[in-house]
N, C-alpha and C. Protein backbone atom coordinates (compact mmCIF):
# COMPACT_ATOMS: atom_id res chain seq x y z
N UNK A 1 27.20 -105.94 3.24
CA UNK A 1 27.56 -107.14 3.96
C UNK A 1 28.17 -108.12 2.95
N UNK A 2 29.61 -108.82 3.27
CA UNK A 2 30.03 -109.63 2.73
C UNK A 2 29.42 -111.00 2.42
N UNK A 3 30.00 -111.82 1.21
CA UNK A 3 29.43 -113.17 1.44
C UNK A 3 29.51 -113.78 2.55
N UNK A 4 31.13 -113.84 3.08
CA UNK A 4 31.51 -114.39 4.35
C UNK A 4 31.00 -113.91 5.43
N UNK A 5 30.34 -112.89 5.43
CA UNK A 5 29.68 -112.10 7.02
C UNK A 5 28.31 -112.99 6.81
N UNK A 6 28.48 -113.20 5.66
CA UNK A 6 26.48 -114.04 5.74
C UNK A 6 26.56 -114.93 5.83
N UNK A 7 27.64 -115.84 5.77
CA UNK A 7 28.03 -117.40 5.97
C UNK A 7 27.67 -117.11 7.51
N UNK A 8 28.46 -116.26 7.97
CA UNK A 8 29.01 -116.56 9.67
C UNK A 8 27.82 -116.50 10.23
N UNK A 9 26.46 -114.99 9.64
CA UNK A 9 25.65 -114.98 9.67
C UNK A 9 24.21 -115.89 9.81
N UNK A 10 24.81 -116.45 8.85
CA UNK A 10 23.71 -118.09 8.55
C UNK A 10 24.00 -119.53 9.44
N UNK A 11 25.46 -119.88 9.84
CA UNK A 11 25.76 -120.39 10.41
C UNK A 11 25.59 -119.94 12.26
N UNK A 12 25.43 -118.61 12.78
CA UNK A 12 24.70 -118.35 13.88
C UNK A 12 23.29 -118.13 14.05
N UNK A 13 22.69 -118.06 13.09
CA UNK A 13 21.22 -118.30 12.73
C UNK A 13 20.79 -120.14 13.04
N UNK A 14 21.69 -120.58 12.27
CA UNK A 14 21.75 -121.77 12.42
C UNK A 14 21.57 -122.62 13.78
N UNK A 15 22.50 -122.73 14.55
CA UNK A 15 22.86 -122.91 16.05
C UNK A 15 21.49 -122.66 16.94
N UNK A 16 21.04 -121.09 16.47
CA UNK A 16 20.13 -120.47 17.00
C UNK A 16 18.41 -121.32 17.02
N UNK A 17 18.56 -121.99 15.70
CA UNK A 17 16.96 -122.10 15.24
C UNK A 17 16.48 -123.54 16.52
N UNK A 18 15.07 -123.45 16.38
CA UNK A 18 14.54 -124.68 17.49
C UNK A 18 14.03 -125.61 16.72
N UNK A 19 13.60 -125.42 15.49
CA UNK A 19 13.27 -126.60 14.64
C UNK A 19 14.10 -126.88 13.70
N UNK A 20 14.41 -128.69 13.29
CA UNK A 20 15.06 -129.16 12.96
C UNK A 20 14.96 -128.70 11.57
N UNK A 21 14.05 -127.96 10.59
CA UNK A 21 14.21 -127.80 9.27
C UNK A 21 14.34 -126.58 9.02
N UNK A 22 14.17 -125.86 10.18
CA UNK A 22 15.00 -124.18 9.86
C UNK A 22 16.73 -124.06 10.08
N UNK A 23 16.94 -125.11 11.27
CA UNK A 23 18.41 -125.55 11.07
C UNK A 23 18.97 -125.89 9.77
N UNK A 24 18.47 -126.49 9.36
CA UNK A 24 18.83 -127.22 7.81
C UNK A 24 18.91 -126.22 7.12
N UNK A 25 17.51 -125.53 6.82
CA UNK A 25 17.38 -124.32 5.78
C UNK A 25 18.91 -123.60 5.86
N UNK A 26 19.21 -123.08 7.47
CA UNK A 26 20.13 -122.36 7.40
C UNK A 26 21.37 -122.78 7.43
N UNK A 27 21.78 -123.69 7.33
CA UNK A 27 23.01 -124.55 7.27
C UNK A 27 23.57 -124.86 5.56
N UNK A 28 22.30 -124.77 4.87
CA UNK A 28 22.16 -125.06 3.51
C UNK A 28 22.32 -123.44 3.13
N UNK A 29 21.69 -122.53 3.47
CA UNK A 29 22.46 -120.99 3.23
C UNK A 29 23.41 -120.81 3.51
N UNK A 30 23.96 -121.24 4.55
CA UNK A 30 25.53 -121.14 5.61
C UNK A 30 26.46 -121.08 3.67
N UNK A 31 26.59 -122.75 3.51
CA UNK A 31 26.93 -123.21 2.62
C UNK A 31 27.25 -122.60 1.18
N UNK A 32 25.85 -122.05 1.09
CA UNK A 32 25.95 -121.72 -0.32
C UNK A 32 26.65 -120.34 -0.38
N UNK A 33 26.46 -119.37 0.95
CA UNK A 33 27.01 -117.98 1.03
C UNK A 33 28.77 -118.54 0.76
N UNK A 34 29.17 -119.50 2.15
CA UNK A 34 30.49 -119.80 1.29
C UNK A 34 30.64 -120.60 0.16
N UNK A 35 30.28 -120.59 -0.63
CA UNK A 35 30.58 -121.44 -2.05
C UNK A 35 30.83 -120.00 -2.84
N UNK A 36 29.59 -119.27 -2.20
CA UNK A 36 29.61 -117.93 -3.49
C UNK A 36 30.78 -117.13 -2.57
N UNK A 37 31.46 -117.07 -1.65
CA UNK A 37 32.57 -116.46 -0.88
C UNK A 37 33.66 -116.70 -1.71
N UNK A 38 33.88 -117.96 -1.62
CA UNK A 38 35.31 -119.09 -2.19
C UNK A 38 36.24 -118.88 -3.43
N UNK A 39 36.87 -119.40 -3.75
CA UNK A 39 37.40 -118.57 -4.97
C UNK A 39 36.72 -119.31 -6.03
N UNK A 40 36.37 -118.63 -6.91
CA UNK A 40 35.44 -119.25 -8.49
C UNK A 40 36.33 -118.87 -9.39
N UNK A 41 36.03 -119.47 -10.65
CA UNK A 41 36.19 -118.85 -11.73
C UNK A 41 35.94 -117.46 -12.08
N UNK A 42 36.75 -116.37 -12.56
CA UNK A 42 35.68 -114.91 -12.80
C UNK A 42 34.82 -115.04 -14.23
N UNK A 43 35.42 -115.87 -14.62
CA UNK A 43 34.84 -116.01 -16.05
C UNK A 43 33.55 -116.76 -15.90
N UNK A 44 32.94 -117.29 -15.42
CA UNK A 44 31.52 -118.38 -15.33
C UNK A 44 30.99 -118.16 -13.94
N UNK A 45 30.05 -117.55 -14.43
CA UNK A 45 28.61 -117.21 -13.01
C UNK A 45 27.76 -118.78 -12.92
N UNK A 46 28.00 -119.37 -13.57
CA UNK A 46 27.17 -121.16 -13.59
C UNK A 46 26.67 -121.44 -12.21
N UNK A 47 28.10 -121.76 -11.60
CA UNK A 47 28.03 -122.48 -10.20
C UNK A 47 27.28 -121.53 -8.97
N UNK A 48 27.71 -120.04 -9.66
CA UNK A 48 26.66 -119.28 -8.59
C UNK A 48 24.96 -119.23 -8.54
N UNK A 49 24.97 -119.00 -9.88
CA UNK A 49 23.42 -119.80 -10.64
C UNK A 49 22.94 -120.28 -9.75
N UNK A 50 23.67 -121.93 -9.77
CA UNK A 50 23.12 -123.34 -8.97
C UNK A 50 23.22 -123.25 -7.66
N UNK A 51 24.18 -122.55 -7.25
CA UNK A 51 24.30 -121.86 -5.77
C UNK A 51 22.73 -121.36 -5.20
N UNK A 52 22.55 -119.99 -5.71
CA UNK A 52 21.47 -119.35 -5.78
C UNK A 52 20.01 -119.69 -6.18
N UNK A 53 20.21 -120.99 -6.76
CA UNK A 53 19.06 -121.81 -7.25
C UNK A 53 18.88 -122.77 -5.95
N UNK A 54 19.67 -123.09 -5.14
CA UNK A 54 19.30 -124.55 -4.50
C UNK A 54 19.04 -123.66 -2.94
N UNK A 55 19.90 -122.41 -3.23
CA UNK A 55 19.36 -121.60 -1.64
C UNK A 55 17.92 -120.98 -1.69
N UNK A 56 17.23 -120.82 -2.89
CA UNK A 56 16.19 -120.61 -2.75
C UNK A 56 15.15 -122.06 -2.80
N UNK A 57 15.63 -122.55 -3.39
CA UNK A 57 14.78 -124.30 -3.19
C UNK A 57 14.41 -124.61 -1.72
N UNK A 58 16.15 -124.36 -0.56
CA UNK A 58 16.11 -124.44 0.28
C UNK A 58 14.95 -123.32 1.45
N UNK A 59 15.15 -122.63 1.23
CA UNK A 59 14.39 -121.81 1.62
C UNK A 59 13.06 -122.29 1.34
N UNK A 60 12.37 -122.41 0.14
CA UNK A 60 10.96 -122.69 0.14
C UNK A 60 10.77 -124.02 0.50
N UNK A 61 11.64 -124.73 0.99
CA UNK A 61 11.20 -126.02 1.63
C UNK A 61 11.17 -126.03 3.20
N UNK A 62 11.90 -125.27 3.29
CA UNK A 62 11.86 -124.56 4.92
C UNK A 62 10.96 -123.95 5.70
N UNK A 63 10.15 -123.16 4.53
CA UNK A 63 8.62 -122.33 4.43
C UNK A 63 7.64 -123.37 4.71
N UNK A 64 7.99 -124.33 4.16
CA UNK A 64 6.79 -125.17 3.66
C UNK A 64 6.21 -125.47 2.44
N UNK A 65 5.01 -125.16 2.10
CA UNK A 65 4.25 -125.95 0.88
C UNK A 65 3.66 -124.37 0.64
N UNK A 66 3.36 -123.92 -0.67
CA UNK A 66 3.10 -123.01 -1.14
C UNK A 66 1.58 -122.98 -1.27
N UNK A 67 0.57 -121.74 -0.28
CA UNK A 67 -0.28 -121.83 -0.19
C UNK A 67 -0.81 -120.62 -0.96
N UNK A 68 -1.45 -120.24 -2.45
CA UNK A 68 -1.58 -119.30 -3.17
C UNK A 68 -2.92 -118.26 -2.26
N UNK A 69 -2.82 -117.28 -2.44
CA UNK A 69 -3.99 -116.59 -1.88
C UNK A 69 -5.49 -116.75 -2.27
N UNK A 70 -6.37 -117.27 -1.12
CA UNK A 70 -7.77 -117.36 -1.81
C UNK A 70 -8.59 -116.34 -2.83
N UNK A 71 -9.01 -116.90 -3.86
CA UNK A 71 -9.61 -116.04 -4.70
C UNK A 71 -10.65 -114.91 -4.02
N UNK A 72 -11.01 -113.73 -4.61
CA UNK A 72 -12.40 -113.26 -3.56
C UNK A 72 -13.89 -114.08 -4.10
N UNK A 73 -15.02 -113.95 -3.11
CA UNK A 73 -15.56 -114.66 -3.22
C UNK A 73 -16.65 -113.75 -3.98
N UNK A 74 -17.83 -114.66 -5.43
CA UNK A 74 -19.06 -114.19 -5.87
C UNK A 74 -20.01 -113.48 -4.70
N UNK A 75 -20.69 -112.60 -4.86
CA UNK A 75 -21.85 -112.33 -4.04
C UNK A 75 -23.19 -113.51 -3.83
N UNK A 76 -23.23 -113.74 -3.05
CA UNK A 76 -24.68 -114.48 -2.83
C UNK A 76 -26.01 -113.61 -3.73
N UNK A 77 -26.64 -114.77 -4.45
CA UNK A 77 -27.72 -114.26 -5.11
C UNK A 77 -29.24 -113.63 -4.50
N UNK A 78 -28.79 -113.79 -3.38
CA UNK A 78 -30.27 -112.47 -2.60
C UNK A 78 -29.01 -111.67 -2.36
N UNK A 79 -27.98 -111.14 -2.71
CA UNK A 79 -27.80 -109.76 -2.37
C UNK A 79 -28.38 -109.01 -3.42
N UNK A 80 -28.07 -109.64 -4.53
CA UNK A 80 -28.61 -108.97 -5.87
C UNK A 80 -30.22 -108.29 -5.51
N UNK A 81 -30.25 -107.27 -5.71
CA UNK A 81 -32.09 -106.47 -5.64
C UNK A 81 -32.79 -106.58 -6.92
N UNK A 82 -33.85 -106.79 -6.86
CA UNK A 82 -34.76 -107.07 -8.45
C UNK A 82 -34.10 -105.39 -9.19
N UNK A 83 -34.74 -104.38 -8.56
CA UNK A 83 -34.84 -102.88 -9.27
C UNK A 83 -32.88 -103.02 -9.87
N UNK A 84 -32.02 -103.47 -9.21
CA UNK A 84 -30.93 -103.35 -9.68
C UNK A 84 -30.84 -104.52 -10.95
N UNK A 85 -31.50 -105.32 -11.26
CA UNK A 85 -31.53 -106.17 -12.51
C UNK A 85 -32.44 -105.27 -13.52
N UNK A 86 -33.17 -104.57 -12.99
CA UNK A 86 -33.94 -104.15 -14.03
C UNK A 86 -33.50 -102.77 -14.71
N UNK A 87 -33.02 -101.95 -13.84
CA UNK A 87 -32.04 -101.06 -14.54
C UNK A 87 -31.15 -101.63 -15.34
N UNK A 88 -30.36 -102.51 -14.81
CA UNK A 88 -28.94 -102.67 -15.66
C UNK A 88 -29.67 -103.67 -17.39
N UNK A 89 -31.20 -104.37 -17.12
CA UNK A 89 -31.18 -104.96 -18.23
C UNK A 89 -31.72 -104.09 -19.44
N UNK A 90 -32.35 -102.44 -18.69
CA UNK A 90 -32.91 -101.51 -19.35
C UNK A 90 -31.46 -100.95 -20.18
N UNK A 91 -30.43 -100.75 -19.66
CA UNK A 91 -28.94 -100.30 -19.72
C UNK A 91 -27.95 -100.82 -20.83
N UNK A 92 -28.61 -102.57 -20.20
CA UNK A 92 -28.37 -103.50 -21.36
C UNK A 92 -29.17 -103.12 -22.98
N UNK A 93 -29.84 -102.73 -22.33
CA UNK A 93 -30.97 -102.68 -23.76
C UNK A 93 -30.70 -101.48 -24.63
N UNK A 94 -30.49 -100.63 -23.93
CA UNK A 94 -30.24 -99.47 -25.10
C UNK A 94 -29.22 -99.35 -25.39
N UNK A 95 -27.86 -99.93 -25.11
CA UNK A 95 -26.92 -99.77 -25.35
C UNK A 95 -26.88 -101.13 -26.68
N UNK A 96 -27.68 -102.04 -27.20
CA UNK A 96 -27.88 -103.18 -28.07
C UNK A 96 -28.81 -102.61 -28.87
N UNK A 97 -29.94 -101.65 -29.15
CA UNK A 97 -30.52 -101.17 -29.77
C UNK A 97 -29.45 -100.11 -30.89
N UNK A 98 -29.36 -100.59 -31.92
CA UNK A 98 -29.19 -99.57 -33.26
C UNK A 98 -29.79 -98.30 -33.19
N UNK A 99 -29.40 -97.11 -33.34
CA UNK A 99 -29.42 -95.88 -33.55
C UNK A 99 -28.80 -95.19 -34.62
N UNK A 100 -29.89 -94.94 -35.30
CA UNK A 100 -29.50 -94.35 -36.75
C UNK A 100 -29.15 -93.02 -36.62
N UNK A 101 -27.77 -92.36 -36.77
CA UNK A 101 -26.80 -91.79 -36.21
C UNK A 101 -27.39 -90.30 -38.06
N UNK A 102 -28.03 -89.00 -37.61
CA UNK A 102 -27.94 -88.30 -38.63
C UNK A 102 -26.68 -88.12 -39.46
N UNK A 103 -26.44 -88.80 -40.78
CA UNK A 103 -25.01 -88.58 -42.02
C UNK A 103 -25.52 -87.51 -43.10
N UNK A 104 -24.11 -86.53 -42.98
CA UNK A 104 -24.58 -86.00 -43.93
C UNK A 104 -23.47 -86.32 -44.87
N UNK A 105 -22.83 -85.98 -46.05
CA UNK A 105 -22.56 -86.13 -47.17
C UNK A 105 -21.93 -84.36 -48.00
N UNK A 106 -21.02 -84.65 -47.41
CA UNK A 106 -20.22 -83.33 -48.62
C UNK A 106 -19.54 -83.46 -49.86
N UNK A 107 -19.85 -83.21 -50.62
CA UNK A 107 -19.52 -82.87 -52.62
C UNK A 107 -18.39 -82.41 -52.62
C-alpha cells in the first residue's frame, strides 16, 4: 500500500470516526502519510523522522493516557503452611552449613 492510498485511507477513516479525537488522530495521520507521499529531499530522511514522530505522538494521544500492566500480586501470608517453612528453612540450612569436601593431593 502506497503512502497516498493511506492518506486517502486515513482521510476516510477520518469522516468515518464518531469521536471528536479519533477524527483528529486521523486527520493528523491523513497529513503526515501525505507529507511522507510529497516530494522530499532524497538525500535527508529528517522531516520523515518528525513526520513519523508526531504520527505516533498523535496516535498515543488518541489512545489516551498510558496505563502500564498491573504488577502480579504477593501471596497472602496464611497461604504460606508452617511444614512448608520448615522444610525450606531445613533446605536453607544445609545448603549454609560448610562441608569438608575429601582433598587429596598428587606429587
Amino acid at each position: 500500500m502506497s503512502p497516498r492510498e493511506r492518506a486517502a485511507a486515513a482521510h476516510a477513516a477520518a469522516e468515518l470516526a464518531p469521536h471528536p479525537r479519533d477524527k483528529a488522530a486521523w486527520k493528523a495521520a491523513a497529513a503526515a502519510w501525505e507529507r511522507i507521499a510529497g516530494p522530499g529531499t532524497p538525500w535527508s530522511t529528517k522531516l520523515l523522522t518528525s513526520d513519523l514522530a508526531d504520527l505516533k505522538r498523535d496516535i498515543a494521544h488518541a489512545r489516551g493516557p498510558f496505563q502500564p500492566p498491573q504488577p502480579p500480586k504477593a501471596p497472602s501470608p496464611q497461604a504460606v503452611k508452617p511444614e512448608n517453612v520448615a522444610a525450606l528453612a531445613q533446605a536453607f540450612k544445609e545448603r549454609l552449613t560448610p562441608t569438608m569436601d575429601p582433598v587429596t593431593i598428587e606429587f
